[in-house]
C-alpha atoms as a PDB file:
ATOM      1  CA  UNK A   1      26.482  27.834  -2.717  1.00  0.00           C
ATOM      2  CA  UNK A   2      23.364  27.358  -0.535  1.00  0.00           C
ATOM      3  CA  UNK A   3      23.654  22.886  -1.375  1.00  0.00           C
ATOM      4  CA  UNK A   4      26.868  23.396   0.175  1.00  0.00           C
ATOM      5  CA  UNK A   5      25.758  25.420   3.439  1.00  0.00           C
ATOM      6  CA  UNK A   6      23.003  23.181   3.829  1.00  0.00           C
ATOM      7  CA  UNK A   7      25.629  20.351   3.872  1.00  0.00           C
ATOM      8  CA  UNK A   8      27.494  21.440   6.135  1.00  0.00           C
ATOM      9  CA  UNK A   9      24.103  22.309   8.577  1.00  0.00           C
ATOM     10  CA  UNK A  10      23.433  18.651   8.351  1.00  0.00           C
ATOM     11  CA  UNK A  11      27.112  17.698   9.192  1.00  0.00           C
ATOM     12  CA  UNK A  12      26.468  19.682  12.079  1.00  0.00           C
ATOM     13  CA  UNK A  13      23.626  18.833  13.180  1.00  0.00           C
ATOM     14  CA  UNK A  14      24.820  15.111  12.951  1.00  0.00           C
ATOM     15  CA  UNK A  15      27.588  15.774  14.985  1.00  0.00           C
ATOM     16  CA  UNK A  16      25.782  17.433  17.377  1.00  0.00           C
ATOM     17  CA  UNK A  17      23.085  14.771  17.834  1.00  0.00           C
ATOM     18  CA  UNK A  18      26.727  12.150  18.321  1.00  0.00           C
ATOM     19  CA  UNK A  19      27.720  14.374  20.741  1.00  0.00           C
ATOM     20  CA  UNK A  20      24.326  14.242  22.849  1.00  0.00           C
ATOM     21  CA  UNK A  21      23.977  10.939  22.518  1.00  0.00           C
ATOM     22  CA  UNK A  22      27.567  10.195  23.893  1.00  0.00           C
ATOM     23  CA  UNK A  23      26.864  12.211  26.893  1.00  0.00           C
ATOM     24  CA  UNK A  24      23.493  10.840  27.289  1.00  0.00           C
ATOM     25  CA  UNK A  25      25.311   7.338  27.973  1.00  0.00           C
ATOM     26  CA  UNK A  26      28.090   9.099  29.705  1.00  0.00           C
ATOM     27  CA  UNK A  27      25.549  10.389  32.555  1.00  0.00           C
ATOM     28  CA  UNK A  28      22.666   7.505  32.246  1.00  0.00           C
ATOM     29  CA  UNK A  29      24.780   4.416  31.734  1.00  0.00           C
ATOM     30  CA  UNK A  30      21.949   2.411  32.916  1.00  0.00           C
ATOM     31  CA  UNK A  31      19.283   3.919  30.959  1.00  0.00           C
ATOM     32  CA  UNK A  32      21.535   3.522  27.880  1.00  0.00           C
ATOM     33  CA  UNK A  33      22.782  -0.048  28.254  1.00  0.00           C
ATOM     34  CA  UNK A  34      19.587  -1.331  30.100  1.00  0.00           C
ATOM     35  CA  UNK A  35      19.627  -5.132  30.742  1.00  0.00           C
ATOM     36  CA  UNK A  36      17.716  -7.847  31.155  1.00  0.00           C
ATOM     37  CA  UNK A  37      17.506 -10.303  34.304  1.00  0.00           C
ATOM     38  CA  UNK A  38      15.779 -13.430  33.743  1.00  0.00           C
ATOM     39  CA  UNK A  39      13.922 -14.764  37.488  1.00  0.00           C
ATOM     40  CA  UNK A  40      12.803 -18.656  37.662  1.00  0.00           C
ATOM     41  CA  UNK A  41       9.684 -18.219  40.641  1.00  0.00           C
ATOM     42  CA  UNK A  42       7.329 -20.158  42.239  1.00  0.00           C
ATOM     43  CA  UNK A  43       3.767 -19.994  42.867  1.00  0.00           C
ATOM     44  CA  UNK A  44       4.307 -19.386  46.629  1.00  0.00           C
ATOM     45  CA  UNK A  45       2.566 -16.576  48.076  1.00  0.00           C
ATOM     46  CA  UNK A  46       2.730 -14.106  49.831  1.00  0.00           C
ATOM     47  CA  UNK A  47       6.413 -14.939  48.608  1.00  0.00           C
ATOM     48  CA  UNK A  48       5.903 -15.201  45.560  1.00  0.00           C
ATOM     49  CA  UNK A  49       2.751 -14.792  43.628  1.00  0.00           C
ATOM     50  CA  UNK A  50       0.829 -15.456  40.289  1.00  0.00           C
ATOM     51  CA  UNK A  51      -0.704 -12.009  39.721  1.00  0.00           C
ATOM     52  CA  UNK A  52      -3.469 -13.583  37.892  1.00  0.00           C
ATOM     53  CA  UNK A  53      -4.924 -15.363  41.309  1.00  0.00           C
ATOM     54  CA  UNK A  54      -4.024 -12.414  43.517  1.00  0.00           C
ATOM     55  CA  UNK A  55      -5.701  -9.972  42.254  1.00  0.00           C
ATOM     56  CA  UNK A  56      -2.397  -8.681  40.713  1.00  0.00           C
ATOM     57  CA  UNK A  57      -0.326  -8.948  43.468  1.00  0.00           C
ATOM     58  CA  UNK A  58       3.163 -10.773  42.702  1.00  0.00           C
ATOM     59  CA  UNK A  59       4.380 -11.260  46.490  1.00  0.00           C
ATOM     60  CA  UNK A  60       6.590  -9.236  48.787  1.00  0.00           C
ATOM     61  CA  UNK A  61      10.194 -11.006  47.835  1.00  0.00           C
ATOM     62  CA  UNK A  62       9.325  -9.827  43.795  1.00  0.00           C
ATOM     63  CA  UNK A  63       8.259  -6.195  44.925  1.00  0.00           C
ATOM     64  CA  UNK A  64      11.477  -5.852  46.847  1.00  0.00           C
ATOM     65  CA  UNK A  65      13.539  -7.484  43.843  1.00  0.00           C
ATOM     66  CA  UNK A  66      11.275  -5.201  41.710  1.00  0.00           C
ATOM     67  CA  UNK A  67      12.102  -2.119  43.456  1.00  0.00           C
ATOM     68  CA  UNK A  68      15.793  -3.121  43.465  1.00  0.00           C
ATOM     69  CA  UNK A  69      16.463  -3.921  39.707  1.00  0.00           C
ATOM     70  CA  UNK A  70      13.859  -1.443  38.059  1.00  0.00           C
ATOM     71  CA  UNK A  71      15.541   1.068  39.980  1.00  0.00           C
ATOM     72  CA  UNK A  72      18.784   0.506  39.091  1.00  0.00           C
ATOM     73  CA  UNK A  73      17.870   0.351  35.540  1.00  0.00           C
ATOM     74  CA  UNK A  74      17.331  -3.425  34.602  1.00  0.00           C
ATOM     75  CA  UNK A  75      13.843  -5.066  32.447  1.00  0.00           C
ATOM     76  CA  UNK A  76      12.998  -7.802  34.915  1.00  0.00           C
ATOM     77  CA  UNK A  77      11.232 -11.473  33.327  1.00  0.00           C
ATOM     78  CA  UNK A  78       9.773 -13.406  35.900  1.00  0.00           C
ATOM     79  CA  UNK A  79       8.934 -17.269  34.861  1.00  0.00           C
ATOM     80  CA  UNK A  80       6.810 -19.427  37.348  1.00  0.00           C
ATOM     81  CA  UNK A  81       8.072 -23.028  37.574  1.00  0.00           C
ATOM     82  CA  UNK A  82       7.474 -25.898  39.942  1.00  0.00           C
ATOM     83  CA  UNK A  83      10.565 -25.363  42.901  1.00  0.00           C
ATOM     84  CA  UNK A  84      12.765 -28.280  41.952  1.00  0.00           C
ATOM     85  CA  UNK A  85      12.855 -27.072  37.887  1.00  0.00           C
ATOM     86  CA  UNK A  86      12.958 -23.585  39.363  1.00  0.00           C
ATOM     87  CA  UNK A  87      16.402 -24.370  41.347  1.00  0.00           C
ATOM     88  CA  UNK A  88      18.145 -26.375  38.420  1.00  0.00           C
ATOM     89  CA  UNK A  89      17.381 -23.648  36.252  1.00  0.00           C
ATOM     90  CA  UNK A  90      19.087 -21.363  37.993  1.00  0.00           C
ATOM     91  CA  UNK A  91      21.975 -23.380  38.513  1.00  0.00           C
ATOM     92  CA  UNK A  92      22.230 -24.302  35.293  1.00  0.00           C
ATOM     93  CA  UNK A  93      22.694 -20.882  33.972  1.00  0.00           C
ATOM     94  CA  UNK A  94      19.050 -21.308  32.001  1.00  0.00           C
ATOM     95  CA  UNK A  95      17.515 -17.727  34.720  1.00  0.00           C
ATOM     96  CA  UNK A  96      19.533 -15.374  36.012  1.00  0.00           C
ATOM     97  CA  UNK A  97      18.225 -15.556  39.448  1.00  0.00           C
ATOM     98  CA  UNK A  98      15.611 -17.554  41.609  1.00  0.00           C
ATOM     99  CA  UNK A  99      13.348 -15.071  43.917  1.00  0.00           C
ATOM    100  CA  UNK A 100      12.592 -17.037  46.894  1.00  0.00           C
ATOM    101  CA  UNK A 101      15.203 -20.162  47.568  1.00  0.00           C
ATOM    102  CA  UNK A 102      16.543 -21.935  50.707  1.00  0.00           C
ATOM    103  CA  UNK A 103      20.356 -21.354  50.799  1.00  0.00           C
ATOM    104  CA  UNK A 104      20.618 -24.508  52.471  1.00  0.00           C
ATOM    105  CA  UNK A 105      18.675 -26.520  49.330  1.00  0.00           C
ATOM    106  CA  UNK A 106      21.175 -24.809  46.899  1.00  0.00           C
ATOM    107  CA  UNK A 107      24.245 -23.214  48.479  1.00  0.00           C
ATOM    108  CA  UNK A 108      26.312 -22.962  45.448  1.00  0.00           C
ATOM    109  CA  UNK A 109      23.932 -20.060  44.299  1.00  0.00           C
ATOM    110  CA  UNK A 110      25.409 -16.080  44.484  1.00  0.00           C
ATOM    111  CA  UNK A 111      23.463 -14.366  47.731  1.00  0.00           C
ATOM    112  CA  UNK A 112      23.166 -11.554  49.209  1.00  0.00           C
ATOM    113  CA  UNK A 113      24.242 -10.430  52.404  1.00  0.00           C
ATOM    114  CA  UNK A 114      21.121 -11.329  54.037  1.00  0.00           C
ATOM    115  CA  UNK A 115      17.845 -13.135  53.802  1.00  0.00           C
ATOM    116  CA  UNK A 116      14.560 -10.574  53.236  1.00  0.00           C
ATOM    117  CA  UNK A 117      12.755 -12.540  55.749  1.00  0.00           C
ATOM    118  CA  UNK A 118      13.268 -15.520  58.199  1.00  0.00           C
ATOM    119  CA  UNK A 119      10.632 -17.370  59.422  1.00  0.00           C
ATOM    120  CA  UNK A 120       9.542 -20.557  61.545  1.00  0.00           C
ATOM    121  CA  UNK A 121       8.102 -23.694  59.772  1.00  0.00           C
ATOM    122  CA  UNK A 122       4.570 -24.247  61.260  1.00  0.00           C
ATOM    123  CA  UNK A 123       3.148 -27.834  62.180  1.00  0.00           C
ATOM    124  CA  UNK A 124      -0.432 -27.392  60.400  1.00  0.00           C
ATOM    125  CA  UNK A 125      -3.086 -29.754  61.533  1.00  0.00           C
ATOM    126  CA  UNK A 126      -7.311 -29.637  61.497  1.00  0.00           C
ATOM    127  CA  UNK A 127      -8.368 -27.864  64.447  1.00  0.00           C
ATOM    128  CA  UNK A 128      -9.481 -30.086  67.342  1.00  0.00           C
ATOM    129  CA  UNK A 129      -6.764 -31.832  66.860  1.00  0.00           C
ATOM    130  CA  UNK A 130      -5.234 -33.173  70.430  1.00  0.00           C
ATOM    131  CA  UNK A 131      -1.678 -33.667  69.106  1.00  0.00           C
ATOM    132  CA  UNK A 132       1.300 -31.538  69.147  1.00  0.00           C
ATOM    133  CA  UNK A 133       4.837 -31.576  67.931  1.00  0.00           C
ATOM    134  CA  UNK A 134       6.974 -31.737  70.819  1.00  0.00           C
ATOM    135  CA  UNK A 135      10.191 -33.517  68.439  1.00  0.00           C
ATOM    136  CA  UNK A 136      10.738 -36.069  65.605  1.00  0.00           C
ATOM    137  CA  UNK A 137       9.605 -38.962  68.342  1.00  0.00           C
ATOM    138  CA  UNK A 138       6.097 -36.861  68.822  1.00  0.00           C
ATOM    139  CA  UNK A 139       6.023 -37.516  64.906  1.00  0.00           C
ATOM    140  CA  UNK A 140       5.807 -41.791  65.585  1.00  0.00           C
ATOM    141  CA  UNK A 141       2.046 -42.634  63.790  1.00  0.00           C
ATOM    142  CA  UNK A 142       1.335 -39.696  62.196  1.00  0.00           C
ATOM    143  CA  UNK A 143       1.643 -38.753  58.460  1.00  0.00           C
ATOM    144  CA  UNK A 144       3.424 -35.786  57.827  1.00  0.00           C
ATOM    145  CA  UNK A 145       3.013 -33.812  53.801  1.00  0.00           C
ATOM    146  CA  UNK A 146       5.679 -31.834  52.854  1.00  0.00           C
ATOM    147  CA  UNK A 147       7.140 -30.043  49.428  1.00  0.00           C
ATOM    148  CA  UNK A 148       9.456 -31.719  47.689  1.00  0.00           C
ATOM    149  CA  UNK A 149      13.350 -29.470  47.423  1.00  0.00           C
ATOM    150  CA  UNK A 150      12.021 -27.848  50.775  1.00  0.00           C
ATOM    151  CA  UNK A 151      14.269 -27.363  53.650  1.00  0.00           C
ATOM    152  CA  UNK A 152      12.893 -28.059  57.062  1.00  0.00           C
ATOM    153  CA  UNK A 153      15.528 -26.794  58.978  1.00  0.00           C
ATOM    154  CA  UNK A 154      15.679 -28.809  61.844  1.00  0.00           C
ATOM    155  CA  UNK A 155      18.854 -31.423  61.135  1.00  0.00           C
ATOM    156  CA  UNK A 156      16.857 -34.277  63.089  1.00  0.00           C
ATOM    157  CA  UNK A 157      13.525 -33.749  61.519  1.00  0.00           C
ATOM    158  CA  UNK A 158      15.414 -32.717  58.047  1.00  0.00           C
ATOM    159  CA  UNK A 159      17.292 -36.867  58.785  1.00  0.00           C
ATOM    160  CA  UNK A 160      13.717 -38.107  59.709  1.00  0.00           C
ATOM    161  CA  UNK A 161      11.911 -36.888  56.344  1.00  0.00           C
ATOM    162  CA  UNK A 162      14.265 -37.945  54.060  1.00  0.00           C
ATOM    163  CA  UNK A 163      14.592 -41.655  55.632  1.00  0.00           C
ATOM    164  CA  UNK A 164      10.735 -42.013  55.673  1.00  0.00           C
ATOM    165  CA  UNK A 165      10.345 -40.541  52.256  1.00  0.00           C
ATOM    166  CA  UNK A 166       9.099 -43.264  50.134  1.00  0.00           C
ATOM    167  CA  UNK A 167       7.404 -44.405  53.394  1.00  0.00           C
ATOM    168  CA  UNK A 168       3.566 -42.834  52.750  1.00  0.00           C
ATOM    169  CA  UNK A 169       2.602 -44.221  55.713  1.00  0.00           C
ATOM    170  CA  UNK A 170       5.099 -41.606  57.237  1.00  0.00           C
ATOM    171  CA  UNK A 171       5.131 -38.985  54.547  1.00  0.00           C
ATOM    172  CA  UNK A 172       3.667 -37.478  51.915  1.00  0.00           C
ATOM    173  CA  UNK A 173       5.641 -35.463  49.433  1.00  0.00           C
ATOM    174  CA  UNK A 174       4.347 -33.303  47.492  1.00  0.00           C
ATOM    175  CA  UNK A 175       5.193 -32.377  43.603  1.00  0.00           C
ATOM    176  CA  UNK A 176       4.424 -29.375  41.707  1.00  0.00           C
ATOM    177  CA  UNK A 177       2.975 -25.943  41.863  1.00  0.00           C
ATOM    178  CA  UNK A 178       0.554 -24.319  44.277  1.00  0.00           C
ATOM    179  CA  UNK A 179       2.175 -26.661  47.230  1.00  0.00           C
ATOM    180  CA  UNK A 180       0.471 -24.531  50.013  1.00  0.00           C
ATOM    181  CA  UNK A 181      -3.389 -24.905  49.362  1.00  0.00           C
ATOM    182  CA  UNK A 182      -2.736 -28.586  47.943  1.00  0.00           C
ATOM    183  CA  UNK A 183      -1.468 -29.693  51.207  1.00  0.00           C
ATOM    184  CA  UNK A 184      -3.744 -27.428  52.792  1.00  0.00           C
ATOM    185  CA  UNK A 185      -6.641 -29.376  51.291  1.00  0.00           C
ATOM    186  CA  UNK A 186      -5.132 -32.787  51.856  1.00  0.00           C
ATOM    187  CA  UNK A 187      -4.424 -32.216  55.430  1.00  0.00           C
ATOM    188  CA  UNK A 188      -8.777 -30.703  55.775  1.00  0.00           C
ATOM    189  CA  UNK A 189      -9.724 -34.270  53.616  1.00  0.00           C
ATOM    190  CA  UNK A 190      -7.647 -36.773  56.175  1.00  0.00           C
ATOM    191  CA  UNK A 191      -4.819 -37.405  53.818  1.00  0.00           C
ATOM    192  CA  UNK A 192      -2.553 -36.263  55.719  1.00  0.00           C
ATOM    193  CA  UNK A 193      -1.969 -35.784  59.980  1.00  0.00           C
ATOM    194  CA  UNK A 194      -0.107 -32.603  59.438  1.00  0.00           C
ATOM    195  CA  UNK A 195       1.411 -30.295  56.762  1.00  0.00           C
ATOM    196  CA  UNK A 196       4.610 -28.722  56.823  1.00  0.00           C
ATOM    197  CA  UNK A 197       4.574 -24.846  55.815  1.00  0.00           C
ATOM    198  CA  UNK A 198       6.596 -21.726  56.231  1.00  0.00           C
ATOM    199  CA  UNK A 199       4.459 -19.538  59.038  1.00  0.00           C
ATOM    200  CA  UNK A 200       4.060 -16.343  56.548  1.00  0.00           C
ATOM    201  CA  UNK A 201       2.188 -18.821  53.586  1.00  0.00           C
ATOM    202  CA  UNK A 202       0.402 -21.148  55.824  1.00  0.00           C
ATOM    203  CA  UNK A 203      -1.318 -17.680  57.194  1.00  0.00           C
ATOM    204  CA  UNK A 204      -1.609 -16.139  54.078  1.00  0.00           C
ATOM    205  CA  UNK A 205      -3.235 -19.173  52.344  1.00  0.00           C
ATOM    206  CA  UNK A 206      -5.493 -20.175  55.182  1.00  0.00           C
ATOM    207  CA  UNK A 207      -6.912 -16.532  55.088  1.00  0.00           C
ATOM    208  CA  UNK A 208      -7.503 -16.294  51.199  1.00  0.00           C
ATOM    209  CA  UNK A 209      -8.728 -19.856  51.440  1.00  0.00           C
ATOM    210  CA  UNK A 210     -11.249 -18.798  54.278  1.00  0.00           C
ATOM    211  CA  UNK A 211     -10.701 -21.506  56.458  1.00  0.00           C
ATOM    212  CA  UNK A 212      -8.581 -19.745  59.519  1.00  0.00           C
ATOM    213  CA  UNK A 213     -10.558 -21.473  62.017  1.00  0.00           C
ATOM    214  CA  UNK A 214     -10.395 -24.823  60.273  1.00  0.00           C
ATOM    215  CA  UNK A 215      -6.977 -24.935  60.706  1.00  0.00           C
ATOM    216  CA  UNK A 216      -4.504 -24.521  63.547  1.00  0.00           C
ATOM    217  CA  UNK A 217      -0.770 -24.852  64.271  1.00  0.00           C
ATOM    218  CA  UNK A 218       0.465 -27.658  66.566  1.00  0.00           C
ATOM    219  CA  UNK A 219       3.873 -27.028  67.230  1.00  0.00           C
ATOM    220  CA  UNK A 220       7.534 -25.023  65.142  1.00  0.00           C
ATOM    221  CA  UNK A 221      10.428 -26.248  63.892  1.00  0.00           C
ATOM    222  CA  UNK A 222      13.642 -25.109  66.629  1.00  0.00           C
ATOM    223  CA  UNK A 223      15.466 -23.491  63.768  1.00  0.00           C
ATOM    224  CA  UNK A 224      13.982 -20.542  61.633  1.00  0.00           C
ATOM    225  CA  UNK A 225      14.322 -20.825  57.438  1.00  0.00           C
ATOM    226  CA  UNK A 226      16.317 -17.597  56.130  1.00  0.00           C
ATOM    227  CA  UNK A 227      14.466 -16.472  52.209  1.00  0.00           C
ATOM    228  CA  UNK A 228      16.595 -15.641  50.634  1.00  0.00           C
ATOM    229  CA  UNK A 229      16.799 -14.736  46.633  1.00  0.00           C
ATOM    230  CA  UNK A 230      20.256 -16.190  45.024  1.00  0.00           C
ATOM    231  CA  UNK A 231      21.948 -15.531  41.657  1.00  0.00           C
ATOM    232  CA  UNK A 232      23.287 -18.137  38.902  1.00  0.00           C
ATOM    233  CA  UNK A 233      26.987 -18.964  39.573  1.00  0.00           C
ATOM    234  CA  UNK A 234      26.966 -18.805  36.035  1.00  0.00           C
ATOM    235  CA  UNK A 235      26.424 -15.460  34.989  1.00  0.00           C
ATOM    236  CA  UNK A 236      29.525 -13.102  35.334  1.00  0.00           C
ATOM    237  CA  UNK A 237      27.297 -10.115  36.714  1.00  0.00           C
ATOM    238  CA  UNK A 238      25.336 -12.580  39.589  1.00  0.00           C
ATOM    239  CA  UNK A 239      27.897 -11.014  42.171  1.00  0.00           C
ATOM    240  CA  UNK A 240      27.205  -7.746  40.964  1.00  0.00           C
ATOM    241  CA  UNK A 241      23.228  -8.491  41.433  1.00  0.00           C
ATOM    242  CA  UNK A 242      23.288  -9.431  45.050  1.00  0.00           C
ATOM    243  CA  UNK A 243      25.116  -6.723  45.736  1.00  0.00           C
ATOM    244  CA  UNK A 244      22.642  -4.126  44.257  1.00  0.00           C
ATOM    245  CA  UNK A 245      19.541  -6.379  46.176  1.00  0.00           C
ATOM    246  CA  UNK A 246      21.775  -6.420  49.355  1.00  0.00           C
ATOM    247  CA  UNK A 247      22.341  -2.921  49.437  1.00  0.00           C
ATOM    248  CA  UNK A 248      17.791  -2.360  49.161  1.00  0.00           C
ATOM    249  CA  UNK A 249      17.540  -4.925  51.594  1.00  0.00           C
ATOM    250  CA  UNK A 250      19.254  -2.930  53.971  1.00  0.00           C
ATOM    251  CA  UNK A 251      17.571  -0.109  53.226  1.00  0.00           C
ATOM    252  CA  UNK A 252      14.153  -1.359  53.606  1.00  0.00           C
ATOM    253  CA  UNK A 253      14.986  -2.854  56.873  1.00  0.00           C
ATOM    254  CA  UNK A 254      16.448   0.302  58.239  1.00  0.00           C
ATOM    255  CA  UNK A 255      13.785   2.476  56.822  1.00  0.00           C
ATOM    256  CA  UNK A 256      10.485   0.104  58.314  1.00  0.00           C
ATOM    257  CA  UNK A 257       9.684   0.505  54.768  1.00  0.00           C
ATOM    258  CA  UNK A 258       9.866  -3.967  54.391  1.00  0.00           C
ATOM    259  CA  UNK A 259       7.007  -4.048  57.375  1.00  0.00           C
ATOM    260  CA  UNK A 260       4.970  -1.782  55.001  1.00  0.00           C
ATOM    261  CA  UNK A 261       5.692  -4.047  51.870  1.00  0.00           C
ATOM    262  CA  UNK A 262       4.718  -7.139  54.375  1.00  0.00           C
ATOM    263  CA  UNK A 263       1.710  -5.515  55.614  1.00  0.00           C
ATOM    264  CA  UNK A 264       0.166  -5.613  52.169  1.00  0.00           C
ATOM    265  CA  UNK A 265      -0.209  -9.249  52.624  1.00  0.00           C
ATOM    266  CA  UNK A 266      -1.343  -9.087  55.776  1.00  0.00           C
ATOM    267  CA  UNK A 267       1.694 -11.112  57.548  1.00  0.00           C
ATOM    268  CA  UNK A 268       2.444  -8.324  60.369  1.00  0.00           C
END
């Protein structure tokens, strides 16, 4: 008699511990059915950044995707590749999602409603410098070092770069990771007349590299570059995941909590 009460206590409890469970993933869907989003990044900072050189600091664009995901639920791995691989990867279906990407480099990606940032593309050159870029025709005899997959915005100076190219007389492309401090050093050792860089990274990297004064800016780009973070056309979910980063973009913006997030790399 008492085997077959303590039985049925265990079919009970059993049934009770179904029961929880079910309504466990009834009221925490996310919790119960977390997923995983694989990000392709770049070493880009204060965009993107390799925690392991920034004192653990993994750049404004992942904290906001960070924020955005985690919250909702979602294990977040980040890869750093070189840009070019990074891209491909993405549209390939190999990541899930690229965190920092020029819409205009790879418009078939899934984005969200709105860049996190915009910003002008700077005209680096050594201070003391006497020229300035005034146009593509200001750019006749001087050797300009950009990234290679970059978008410079401009439509004449974006025509201009890609004809003179293979022309290293004209430019200088550059392959590969850590783009900003690479050109940054070619431009201090000659190799280069100017370097081409987003306004937030050229600051950020002149500061960590100590040489603010070194280095000043000689003219902008007309146009301002939108980063943005897109999504793989070929996951199923990717519209789904810009809409959940859309929706923290906007919240960020409206709350001033994105200055905060920029202030921590001292970019505002």
């Amino acid at each position: 008699m008492f085997a077959k009460k303590d039985e049925e206590k265990m079919r009970t409890a059993r049934w009770s511990v179904l029961f929880v469970g079910w309504i466990g993933i009834c009221l925490y869907p996310t919790i119960a059915w977390a997923e995983t989003i694989r990000f392709a990044t770049i070493d880009y900072c204060p965009f993107t950044c390799d925690p392991s050189k920034e004192a653990g600091k993994e750049g404004f664009m992942t904290d906001v995707v960070r924020e955005a995901f985690e919250q909702a639920g979602y294990t977040l791995v980040i890869d750093m590749l070189p840009y070019a691989r990074a891209v491909d990867s993405v549209q390939t279906g190999k990541y899930d999602g690229i965190i920092v990407v020029g819409r205009d480099y790879a418009p078939n990606l899934v984005y969200p409603d709105e860049p996190t940032v915009v910003q002008r593309v700077a005209f680096l050159v050594n201070s003391g410098t006497s020229w300035k870029y005034t146009g593509v025709e200001s750019l006749s005899g001087v050797i300009v070092g950009i990234v290679k997959g970059f978008h410079y915005v401009d439509p004449d100076l974006i025509t201009y770069l890609e004809k003179e190219q293979r022309n290293e007389d004209r430019v200088h492309v550059i392959h590969g990771e850590s783009t900003t401090r690479r050109g940054l050093l070619m431009l201090q050792a000659n190799r280069v007349s100017t370097f081409l860089e987003g306004e937030y990274s050229a600051v950020y990297q002149l500061d960590k590299m100590g040489i603010r004064e070194a280095v000043t800016i000689a003219g902008f780009t007309t146009e301002a570059f939108e980063d943005y973070t897109g999504f793989s056309p070929r996951n199923p979910d990717a519209a789904r995941h810009a809409e959940i980063l859309s929706d923290k973009i906007t919240d960020l913006k409206k709350s001033g909590r994105l200055d905060g997030i920029l202030r921590r790399y001292g970019i505002l």
